[in-house]
C-alpha atoms as a PDB file:
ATOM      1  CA  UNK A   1      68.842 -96.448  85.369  1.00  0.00           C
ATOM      2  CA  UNK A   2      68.877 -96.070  89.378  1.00  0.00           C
ATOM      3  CA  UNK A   3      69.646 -98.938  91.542  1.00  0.00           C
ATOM      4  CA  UNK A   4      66.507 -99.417  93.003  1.00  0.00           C
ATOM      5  CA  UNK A   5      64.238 -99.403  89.878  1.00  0.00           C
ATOM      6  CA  UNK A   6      66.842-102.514  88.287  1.00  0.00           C
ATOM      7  CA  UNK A   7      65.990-104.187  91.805  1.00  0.00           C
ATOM      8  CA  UNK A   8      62.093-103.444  91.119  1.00  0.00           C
ATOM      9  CA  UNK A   9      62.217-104.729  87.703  1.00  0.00           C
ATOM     10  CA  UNK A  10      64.013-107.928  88.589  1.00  0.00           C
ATOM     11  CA  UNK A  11      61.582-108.998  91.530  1.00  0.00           C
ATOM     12  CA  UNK A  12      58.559-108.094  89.372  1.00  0.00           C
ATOM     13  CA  UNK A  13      60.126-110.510  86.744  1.00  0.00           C
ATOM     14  CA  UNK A  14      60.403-112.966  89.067  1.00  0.00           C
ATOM     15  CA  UNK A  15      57.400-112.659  90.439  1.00  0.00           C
ATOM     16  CA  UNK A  16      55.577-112.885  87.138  1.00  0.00           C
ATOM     17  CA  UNK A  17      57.513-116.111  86.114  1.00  0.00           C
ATOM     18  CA  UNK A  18      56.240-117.779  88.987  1.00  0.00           C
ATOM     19  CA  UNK A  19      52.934-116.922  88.408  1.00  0.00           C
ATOM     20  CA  UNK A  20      53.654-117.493  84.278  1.00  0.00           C
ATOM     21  CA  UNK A  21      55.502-121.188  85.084  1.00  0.00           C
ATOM     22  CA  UNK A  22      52.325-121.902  87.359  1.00  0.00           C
ATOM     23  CA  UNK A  23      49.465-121.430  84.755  1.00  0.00           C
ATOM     24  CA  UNK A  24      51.778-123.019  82.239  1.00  0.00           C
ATOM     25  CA  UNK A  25      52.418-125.862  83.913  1.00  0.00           C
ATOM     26  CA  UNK A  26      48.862-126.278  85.031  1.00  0.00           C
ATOM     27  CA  UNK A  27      46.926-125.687  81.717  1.00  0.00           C
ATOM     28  CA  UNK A  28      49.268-128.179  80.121  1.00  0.00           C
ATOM     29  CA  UNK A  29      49.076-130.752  82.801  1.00  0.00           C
ATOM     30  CA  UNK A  30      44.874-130.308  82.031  1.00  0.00           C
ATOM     31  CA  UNK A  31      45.296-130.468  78.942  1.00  0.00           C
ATOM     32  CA  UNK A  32      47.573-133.509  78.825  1.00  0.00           C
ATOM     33  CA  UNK A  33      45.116-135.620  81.437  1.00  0.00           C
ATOM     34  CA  UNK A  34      42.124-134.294  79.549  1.00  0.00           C
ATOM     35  CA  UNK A  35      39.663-137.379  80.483  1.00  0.00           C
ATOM     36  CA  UNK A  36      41.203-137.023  84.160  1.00  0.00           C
ATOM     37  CA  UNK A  37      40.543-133.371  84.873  1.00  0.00           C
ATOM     38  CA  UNK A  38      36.773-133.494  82.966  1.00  0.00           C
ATOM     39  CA  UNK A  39      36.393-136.729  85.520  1.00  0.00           C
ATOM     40  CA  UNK A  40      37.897-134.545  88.717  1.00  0.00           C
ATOM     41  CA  UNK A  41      35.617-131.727  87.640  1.00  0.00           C
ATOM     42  CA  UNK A  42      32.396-133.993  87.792  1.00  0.00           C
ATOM     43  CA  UNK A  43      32.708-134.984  91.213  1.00  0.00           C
ATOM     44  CA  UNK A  44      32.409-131.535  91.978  1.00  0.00           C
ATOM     45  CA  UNK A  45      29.835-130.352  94.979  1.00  0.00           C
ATOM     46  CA  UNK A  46      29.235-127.322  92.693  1.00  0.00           C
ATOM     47  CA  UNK A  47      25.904-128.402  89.948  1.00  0.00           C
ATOM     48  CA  UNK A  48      27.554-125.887  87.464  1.00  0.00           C
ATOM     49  CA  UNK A  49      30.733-127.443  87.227  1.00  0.00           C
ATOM     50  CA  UNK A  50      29.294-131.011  87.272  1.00  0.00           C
ATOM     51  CA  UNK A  51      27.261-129.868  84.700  1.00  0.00           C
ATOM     52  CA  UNK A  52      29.605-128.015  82.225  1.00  0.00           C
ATOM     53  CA  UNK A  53      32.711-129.998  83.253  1.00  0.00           C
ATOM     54  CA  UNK A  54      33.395-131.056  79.639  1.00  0.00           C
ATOM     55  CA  UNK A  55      33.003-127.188  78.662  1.00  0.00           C
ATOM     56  CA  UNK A  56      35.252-126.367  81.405  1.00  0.00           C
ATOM     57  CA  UNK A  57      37.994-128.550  81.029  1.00  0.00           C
ATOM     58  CA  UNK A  58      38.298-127.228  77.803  1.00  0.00           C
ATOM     59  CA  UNK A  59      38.111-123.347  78.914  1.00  0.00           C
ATOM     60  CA  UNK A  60      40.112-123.327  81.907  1.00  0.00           C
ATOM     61  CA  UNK A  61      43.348-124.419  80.431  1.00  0.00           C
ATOM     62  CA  UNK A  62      42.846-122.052  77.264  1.00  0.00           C
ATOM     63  CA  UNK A  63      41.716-119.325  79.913  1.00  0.00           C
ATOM     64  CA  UNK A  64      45.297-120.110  81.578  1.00  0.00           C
ATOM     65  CA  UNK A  65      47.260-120.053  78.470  1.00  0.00           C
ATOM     66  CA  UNK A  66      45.449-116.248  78.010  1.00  0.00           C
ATOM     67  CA  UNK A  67      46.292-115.331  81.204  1.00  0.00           C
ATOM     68  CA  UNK A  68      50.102-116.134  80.328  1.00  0.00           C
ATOM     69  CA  UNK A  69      49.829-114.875  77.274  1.00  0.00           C
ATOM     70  CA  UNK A  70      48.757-111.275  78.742  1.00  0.00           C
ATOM     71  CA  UNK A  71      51.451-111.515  81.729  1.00  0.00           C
ATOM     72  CA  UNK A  72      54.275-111.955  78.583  1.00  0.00           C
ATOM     73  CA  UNK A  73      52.615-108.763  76.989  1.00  0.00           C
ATOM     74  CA  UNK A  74      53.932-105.138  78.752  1.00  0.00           C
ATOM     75  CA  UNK A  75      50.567-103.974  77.280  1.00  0.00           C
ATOM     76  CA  UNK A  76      48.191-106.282  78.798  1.00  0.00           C
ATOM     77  CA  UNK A  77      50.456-107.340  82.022  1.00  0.00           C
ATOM     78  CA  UNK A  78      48.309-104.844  84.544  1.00  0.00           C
ATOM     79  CA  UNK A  79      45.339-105.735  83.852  1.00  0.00           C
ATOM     80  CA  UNK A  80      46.078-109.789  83.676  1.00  0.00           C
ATOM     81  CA  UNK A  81      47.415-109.694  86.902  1.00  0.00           C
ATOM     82  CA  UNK A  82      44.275-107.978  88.212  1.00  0.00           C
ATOM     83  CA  UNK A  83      42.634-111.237  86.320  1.00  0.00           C
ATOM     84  CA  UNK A  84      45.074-113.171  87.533  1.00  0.00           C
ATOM     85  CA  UNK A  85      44.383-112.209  91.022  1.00  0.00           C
ATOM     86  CA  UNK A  86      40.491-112.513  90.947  1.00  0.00           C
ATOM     87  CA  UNK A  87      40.988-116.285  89.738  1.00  0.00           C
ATOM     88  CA  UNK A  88      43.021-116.878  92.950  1.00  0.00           C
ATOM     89  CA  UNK A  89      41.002-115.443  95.332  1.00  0.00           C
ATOM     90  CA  UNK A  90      37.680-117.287  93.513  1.00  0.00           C
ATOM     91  CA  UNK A  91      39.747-120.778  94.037  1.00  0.00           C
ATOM     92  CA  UNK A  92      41.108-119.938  97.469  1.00  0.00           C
ATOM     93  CA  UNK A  93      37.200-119.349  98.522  1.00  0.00           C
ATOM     94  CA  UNK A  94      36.406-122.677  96.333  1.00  0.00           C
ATOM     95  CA  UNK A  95      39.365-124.513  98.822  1.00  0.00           C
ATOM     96  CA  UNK A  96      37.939-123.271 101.656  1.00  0.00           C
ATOM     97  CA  UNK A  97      34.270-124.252 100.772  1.00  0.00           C
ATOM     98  CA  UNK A  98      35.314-127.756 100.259  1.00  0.00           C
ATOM     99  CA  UNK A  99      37.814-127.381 103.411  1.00  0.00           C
ATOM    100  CA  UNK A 100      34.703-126.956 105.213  1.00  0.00           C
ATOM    101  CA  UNK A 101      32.027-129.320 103.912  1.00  0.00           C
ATOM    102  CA  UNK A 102      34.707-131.934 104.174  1.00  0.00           C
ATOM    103  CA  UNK A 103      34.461-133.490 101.597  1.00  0.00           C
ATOM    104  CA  UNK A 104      37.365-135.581 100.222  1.00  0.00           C
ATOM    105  CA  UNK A 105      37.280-134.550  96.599  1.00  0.00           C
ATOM    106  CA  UNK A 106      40.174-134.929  94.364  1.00  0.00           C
ATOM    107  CA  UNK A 107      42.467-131.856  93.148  1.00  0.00           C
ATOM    108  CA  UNK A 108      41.822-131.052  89.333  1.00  0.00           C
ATOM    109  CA  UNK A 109      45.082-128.648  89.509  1.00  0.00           C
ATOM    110  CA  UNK A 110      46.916-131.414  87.423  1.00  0.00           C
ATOM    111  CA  UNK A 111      50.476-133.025  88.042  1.00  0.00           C
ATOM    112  CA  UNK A 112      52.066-132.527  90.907  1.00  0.00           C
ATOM    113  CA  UNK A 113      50.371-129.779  92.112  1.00  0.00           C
ATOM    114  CA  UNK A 114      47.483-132.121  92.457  1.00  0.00           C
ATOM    115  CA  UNK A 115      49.394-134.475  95.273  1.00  0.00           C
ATOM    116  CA  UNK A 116      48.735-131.571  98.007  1.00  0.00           C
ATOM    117  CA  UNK A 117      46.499-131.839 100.479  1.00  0.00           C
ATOM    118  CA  UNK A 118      43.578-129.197 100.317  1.00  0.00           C
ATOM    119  CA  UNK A 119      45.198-127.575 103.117  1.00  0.00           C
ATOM    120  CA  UNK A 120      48.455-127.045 101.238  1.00  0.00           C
ATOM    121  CA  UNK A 121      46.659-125.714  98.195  1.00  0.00           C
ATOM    122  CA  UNK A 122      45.100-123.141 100.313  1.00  0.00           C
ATOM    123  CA  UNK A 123      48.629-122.073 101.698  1.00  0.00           C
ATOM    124  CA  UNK A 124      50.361-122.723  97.871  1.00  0.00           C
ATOM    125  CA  UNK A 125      47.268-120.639  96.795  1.00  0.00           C
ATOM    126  CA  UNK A 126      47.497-117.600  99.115  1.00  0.00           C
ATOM    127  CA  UNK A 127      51.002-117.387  98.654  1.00  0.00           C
ATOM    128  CA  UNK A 128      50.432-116.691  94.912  1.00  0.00           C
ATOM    129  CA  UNK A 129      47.855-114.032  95.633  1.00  0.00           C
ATOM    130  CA  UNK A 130      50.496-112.398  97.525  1.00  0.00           C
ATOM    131  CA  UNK A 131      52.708-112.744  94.628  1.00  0.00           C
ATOM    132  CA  UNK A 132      50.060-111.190  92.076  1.00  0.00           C
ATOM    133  CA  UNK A 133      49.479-108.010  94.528  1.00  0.00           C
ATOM    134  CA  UNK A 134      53.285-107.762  94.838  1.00  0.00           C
ATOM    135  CA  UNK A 135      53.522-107.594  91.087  1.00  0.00           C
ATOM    136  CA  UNK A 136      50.658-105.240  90.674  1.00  0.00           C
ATOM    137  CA  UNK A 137      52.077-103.204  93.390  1.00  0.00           C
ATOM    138  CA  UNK A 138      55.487-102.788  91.475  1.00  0.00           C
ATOM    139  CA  UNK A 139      53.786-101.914  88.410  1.00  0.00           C
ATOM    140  CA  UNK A 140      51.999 -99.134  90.037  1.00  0.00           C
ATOM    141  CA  UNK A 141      54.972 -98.107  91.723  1.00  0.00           C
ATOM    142  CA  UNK A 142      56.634 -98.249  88.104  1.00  0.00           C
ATOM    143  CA  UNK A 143      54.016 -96.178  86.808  1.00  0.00           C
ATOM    144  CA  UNK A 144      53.905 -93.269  89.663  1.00  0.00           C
ATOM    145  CA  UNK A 145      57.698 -93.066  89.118  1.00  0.00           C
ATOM    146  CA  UNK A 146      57.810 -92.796  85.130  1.00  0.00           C
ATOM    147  CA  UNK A 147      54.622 -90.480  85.400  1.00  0.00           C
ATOM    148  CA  UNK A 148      56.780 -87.808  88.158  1.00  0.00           C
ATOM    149  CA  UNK A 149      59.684 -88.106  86.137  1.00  0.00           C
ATOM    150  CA  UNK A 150      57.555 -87.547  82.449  1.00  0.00           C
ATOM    151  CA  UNK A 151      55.619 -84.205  84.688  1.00  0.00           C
ATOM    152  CA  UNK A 152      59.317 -83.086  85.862  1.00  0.00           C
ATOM    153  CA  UNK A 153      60.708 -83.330  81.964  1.00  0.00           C
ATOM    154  CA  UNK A 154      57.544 -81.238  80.891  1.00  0.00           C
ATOM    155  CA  UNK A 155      57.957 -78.624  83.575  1.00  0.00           C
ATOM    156  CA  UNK A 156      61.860 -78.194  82.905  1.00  0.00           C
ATOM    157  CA  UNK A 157      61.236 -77.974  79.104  1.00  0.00           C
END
């Protein structure tokens, strides 16, 4: 194994623990303030989540706990991140909607994740869609690599 594909293969791993210890750590600190996170999502400007915020605080951790699930499975990794990635872009444009109505709502992230200012989250946020396209980006670099190397085998042979 070459030098730089170990180096690829450890930053990928890091880079999917992060993102792994984040939805973790958030879907069990929803799940452990249950009654606090369905209240959070109520005060929402949004009807639907007002609406369905019992529903919600119920699916979102379980959807979190999936999307850790898939990022521990080499099979399903590629494709989570992808889902991974479209969840933090959808709450970096939720941050920024309530960044500018100004309204003063509380954070429904859970622990201490929920102390930052909205600002914060937005920055905290984008730096984990960078994270996801890095990972996705070394997987596909993974994947060109092992398909070259599978077409130069066949063409030797």
């Amino acid at each position: 194994m070459n030098k730089v594909k170990v180096k690829n293969e450890v930053v990928l791993n890091v880079l999917l623990a992060l993102i792994i210890l984040l939805f973790t750590y958030t879907a069990f600190s929803k799940i452990l303030d249950h009654d606090v996170f369905v209240g959070q999502l109520k005060v929402s400007p949004l009807k639907p989540i007002k609406a369905f915020a019992g529903v919600l605080a119920m699916a979102i951790p379980i959807i979190e706990l999936i999307m850790v699930f898939g990022l521990l499975t080499d099979r399903f990794r590629y494709y989570t991140l992808y889902a991974v990635g479209i969840l933090f872009v959808l709450f970096e444009i939720y941050i920024g909607g309530l960044m500018i109505s100004g309204l003063r709502l509380p954070c429904s992230c859970g622990g201490v994740i929920s102390l930052m200012s909205w600002k914060q989250h937005l920055i905290f946020n984008l730096a984990f869609i960078v994270i996801t396209i890095a990972a996705i980006s070394l997987i596909k670099k993974e994947r060109a690599i092992s398909t070259s190397v599978f077409h130069k085998n066949l063409s030797r042979a």
